[in-house]
C-alpha atoms as a PDB file:
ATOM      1  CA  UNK A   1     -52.741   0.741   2.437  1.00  0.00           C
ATOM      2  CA  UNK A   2     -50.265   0.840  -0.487  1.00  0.00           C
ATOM      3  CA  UNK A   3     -47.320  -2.540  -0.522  1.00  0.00           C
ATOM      4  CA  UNK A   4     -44.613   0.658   0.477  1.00  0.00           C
ATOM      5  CA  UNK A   5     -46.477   2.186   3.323  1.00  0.00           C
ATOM      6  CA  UNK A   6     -47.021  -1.598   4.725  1.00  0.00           C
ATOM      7  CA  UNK A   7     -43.508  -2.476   3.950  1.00  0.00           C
ATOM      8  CA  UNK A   8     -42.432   0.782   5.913  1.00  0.00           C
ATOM      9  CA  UNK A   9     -44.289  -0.056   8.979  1.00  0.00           C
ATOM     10  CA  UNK A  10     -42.859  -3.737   9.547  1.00  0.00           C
ATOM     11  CA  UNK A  11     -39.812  -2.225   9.272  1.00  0.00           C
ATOM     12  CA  UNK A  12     -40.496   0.100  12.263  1.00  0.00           C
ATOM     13  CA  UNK A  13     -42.205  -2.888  14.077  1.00  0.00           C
ATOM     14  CA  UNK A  14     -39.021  -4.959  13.677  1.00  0.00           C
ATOM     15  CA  UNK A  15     -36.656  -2.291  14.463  1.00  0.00           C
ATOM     16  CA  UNK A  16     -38.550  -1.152  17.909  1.00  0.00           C
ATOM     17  CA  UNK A  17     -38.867  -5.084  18.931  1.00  0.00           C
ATOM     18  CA  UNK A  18     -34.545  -5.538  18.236  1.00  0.00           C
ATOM     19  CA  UNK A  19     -34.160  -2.414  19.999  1.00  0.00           C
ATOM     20  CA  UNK A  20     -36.713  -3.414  22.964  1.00  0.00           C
ATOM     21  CA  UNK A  21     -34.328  -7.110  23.400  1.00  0.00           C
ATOM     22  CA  UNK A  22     -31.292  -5.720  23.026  1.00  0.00           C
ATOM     23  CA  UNK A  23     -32.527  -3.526  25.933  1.00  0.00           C
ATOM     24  CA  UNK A  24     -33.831  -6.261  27.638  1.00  0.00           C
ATOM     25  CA  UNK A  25     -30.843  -8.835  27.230  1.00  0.00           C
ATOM     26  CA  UNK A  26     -28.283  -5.498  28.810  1.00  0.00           C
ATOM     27  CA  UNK A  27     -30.224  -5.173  31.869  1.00  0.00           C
ATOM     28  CA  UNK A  28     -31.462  -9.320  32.310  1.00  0.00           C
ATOM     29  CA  UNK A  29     -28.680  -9.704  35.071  1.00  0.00           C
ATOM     30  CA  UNK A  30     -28.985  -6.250  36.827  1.00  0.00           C
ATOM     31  CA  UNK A  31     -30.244  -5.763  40.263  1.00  0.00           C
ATOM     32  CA  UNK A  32     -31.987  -2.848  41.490  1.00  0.00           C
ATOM     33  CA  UNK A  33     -28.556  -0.950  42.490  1.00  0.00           C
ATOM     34  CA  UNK A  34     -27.340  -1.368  38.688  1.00  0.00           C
ATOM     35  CA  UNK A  35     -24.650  -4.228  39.966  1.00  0.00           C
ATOM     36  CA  UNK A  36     -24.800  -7.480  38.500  1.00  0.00           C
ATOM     37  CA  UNK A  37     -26.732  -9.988  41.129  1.00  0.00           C
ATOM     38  CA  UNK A  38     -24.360 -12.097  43.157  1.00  0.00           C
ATOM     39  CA  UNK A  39     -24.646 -15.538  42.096  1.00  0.00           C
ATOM     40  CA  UNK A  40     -24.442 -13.779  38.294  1.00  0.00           C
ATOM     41  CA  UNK A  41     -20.858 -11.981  39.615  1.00  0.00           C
ATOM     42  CA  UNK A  42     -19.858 -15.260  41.052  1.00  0.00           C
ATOM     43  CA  UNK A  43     -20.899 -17.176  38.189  1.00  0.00           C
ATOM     44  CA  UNK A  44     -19.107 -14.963  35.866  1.00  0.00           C
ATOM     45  CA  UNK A  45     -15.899 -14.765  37.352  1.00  0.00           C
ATOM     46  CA  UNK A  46     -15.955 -18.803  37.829  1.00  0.00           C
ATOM     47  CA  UNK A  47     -16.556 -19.061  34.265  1.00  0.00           C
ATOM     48  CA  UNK A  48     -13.307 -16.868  33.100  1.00  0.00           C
ATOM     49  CA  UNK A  49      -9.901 -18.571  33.310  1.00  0.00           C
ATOM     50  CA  UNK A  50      -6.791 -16.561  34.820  1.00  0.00           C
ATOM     51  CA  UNK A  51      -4.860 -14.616  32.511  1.00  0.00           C
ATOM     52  CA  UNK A  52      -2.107 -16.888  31.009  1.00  0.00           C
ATOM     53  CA  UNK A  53       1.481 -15.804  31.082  1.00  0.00           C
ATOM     54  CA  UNK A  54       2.664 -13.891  27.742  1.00  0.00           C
ATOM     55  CA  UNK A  55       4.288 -16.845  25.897  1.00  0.00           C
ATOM     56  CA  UNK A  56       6.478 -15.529  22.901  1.00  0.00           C
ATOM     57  CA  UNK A  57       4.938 -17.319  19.365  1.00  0.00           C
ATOM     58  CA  UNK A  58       8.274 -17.164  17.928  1.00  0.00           C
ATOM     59  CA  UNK A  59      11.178 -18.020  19.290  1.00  0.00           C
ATOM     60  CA  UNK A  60      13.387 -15.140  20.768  1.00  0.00           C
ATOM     61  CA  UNK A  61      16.368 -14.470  18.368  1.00  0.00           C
ATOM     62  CA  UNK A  62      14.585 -15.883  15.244  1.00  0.00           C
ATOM     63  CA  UNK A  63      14.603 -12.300  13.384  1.00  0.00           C
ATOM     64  CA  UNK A  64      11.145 -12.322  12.583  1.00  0.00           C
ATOM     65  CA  UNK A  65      10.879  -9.514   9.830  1.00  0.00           C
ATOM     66  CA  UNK A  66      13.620  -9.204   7.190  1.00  0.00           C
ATOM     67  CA  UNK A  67      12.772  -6.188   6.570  1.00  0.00           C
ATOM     68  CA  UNK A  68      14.353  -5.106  10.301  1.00  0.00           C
ATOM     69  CA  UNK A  69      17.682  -6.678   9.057  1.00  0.00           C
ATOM     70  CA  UNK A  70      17.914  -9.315  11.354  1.00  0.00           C
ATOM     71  CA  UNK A  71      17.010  -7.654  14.176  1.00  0.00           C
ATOM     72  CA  UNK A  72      14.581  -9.332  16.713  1.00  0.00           C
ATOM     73  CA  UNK A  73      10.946  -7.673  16.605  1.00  0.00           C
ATOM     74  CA  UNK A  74      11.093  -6.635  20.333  1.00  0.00           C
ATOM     75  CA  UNK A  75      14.429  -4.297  19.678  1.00  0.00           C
ATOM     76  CA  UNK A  76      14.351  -1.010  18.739  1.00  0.00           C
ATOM     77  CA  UNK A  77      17.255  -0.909  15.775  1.00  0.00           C
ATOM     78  CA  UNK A  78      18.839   2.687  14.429  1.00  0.00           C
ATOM     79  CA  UNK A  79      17.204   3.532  10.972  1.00  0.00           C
ATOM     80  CA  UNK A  80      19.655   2.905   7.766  1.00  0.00           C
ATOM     81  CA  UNK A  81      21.298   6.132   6.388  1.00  0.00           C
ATOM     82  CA  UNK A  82      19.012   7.859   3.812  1.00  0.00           C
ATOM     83  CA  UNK A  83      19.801   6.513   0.264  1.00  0.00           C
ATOM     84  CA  UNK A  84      21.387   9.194  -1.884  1.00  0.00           C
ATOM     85  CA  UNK A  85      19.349   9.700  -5.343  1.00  0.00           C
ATOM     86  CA  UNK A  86      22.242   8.599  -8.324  1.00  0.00           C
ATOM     87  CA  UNK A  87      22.509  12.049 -10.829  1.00  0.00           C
ATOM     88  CA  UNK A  88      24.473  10.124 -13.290  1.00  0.00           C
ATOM     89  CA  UNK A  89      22.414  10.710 -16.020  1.00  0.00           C
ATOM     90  CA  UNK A  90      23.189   6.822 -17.032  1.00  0.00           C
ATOM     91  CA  UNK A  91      20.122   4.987 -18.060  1.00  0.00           C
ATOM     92  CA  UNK A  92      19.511   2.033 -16.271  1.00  0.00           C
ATOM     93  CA  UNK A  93      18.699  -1.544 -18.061  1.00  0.00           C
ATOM     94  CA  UNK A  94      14.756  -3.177 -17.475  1.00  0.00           C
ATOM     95  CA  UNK A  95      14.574  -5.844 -15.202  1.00  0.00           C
ATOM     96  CA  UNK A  96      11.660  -7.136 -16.851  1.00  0.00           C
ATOM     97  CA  UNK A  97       9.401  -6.238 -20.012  1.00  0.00           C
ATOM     98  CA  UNK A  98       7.481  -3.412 -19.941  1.00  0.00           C
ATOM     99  CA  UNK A  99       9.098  -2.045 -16.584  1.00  0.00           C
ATOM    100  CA  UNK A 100       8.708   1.602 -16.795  1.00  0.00           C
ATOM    101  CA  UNK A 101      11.984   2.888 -16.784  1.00  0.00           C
ATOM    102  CA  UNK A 102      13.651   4.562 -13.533  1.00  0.00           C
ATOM    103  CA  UNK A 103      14.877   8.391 -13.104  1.00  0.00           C
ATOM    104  CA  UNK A 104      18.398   8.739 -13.681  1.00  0.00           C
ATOM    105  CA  UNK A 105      18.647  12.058 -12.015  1.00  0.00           C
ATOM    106  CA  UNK A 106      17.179  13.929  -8.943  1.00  0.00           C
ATOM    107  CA  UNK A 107      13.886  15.493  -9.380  1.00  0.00           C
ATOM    108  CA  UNK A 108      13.830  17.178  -5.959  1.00  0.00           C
ATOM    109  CA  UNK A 109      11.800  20.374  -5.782  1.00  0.00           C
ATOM    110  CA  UNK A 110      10.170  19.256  -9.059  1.00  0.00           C
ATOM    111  CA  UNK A 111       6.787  20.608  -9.430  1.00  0.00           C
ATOM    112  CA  UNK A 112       4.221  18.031 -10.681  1.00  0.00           C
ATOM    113  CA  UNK A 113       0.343  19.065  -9.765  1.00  0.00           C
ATOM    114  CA  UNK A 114      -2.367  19.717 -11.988  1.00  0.00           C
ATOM    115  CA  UNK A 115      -1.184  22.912 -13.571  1.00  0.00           C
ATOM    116  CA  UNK A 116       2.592  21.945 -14.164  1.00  0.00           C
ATOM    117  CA  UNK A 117       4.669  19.314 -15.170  1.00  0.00           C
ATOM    118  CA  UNK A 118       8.224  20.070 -14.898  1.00  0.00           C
ATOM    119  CA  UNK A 119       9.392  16.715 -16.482  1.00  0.00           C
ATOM    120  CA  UNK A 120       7.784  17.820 -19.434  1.00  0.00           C
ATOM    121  CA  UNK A 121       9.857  20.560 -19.836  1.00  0.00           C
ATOM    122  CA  UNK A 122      12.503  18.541 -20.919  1.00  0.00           C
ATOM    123  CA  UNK A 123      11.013  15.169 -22.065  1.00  0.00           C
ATOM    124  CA  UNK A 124       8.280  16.306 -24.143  1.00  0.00           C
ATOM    125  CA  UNK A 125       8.771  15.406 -27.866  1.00  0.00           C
ATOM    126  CA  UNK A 126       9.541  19.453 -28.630  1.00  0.00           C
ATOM    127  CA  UNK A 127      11.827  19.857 -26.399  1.00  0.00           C
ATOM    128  CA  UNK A 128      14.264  16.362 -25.917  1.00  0.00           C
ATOM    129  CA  UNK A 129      16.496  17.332 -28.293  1.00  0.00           C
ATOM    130  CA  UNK A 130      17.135  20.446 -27.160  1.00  0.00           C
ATOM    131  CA  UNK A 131      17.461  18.815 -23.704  1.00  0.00           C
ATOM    132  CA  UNK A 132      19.365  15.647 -24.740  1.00  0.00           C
ATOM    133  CA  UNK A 133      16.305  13.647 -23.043  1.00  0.00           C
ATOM    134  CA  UNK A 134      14.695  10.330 -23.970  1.00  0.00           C
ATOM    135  CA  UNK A 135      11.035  11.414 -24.697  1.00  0.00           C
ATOM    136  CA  UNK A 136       8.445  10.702 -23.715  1.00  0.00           C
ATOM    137  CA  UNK A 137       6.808   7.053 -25.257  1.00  0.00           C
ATOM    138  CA  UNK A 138       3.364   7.900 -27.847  1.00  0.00           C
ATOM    139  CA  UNK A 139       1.545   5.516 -25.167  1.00  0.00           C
ATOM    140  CA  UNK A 140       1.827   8.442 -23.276  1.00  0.00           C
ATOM    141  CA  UNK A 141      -0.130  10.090 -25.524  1.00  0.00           C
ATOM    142  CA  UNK A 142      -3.194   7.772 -26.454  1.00  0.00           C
ATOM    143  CA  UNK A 143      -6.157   7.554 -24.304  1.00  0.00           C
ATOM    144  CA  UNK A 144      -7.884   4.335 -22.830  1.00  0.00           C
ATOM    145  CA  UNK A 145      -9.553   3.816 -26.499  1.00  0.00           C
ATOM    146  CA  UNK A 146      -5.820   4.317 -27.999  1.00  0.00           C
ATOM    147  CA  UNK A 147      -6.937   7.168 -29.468  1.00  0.00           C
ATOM    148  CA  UNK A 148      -3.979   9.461 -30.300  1.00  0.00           C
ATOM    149  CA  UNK A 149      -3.910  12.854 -28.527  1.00  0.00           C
ATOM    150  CA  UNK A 150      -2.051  15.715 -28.961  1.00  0.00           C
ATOM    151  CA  UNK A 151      -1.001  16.696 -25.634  1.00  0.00           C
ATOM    152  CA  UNK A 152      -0.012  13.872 -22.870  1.00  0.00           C
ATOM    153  CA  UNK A 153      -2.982  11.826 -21.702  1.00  0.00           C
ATOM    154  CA  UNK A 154      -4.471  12.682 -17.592  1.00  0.00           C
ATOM    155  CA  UNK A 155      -4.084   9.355 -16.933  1.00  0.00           C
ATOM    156  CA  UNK A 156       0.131   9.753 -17.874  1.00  0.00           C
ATOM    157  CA  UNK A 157       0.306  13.065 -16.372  1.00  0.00           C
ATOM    158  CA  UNK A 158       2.155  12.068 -13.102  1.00  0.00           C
ATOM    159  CA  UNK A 159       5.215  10.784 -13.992  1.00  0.00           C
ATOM    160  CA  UNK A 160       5.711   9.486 -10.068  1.00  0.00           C
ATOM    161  CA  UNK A 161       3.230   7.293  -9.913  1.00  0.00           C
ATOM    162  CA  UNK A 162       4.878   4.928 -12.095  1.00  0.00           C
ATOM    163  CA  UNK A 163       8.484   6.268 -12.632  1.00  0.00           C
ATOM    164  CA  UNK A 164      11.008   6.404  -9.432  1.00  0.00           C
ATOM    165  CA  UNK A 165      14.668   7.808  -9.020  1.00  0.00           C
ATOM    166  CA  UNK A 166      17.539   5.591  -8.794  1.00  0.00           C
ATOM    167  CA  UNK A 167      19.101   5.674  -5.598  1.00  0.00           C
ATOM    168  CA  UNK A 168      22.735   4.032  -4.183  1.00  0.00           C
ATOM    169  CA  UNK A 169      20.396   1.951  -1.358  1.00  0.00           C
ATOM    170  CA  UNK A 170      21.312  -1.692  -0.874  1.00  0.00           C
ATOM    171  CA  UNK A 171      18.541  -4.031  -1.449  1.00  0.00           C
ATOM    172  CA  UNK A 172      16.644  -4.741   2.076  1.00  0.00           C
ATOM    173  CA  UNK A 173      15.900  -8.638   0.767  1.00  0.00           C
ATOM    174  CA  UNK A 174      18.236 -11.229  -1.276  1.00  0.00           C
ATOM    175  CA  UNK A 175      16.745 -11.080  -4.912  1.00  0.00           C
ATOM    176  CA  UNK A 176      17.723 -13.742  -7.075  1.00  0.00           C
ATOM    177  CA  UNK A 177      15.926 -12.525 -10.350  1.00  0.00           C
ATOM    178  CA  UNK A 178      17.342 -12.971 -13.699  1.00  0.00           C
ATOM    179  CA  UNK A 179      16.109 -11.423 -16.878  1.00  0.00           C
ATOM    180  CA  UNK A 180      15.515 -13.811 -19.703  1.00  0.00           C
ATOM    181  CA  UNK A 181      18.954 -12.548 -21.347  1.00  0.00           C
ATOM    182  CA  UNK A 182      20.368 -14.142 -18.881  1.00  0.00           C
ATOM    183  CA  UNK A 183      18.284 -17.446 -18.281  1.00  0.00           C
ATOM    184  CA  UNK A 184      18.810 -17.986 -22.178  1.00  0.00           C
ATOM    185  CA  UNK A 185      22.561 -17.369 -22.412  1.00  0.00           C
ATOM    186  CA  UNK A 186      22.766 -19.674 -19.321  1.00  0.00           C
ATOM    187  CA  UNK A 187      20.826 -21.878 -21.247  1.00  0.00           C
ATOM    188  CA  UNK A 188      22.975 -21.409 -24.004  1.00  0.00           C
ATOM    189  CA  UNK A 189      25.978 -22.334 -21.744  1.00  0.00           C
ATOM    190  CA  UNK A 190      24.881 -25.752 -20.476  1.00  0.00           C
END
C-alpha cells in the first residue's frame, strides 16, 4: 500500500470516528421520546440565569455617532438635503500632496465602462485645448513598470475611482486640517 492510499484511509477513519461523536455527544441526553431526560431539563434550566433587563451602554442623550448629527442612536432623524454638485468650472486647491484633484463640474449621465470614456473626450492631451481642459497627467499614461504608453493606462481608465465632484455639502465632522502653506506661514508669524 502506497504512503497516499494509507494517508487517504486515516483520513476516512478519522472523519467517520468525528462524525460517529458528534452523533453521539447530540443524542447523550435524549430519552427514548426524543425529549431531554428530566433531571437533564431541570439541570439545564437551573444552570441558566434569568434574562437581565436591557441596560443602555451609553448613556441616553450622549449622541453616540457624529455622523447622525447629534442625534441619539435610538431616534430615527430626517436625512440631510442632497448636496448639489458645484458646475463652476473653478479648480479647487489640494489639501494635501499628491491629492488627486476633484471634478469641478457635473459628470451626470457620463458614460465610463470599458468601451467609453467620456472624460476623455475632453481631457485627453488632443483634445484640452480645444476644450479649455486641464489634461490629463503622463502618470496616466505609464504602466506599473513606468513604461510610457500611448493611450491611457487600464489601471487610470476610471476616472471615479479616484477623482470625485465637488459638491456645496457641509462637512458631517469638525476638520481642523491645515496644509503646510499654512502651518509654515503660521510659523512664519510667531
Amino acid at each position: 500500500m502506497s504512503n497516499t492510499s494509507r494517508f487517504v484511509a486515516s483520513a476516512i477513519v478519522v472523519l467517520a470516528l468525528a462524525s460517529v461523536l458528534a452523533f453521539v455527544a447530540s443524542h447523550r441526553n435524549v430519552g427514548p421520546t426524543g425529549k431531554p431526560h428530566e433531571s437533564v431539563a431541570s439541570a439545564a434550566t437551573a444552570a441558566v440565569a434569568p434574562p437581565l433587563p436591557a441596560v443602555a451602554v451609553v448613556p441616553a442623550g450622549a449622541g453616540l455617532d457624529a455622523l447622525r448629527r447629534g442625534a441619539d442612536i435610538d431616534k430615527e432623524i430626517a436625512p440631510p438635503a442632497m448636496a448639489r454638485a458645484e458646475n463652476t468650472d473653478i479648480k479647487r486647491n489640494r489639501a494635501y500632496p499628491m491629492q488627486p484633484p476633484t471634478i469641478p463640474h457635473t459628470i451626470d449621465n457620463y458614460q465610463i465602462d470599458r468601451n467609453s470614456n467620456r472624460c476623455m473626450l475632453c481631457h485627453a492631451r488632443a483634445n484640452a485645448d480645444k476644450f479649455q481642459a486641464p489634461p490629463v497627467s503622463v502618470t496616466h499614461y505609464m504602466d506599473r513598470d513606468d513604461q510610457f504608453l500611448a493611450t491611457i493606462s487600464p489601471r487610470r481608465y476610471f476616472c471615479n475611482q479616484c477623482h470625485v465632484v465637488q459638491t456645496d455639502a457641509q462637512p458631517l465632522v469638525a476638520n481642523g486640517f491645515k496644509d503646510i502653506d499654512t502651518v509654515l506661514s503660521e510659523q512664519k508669524a510667531n
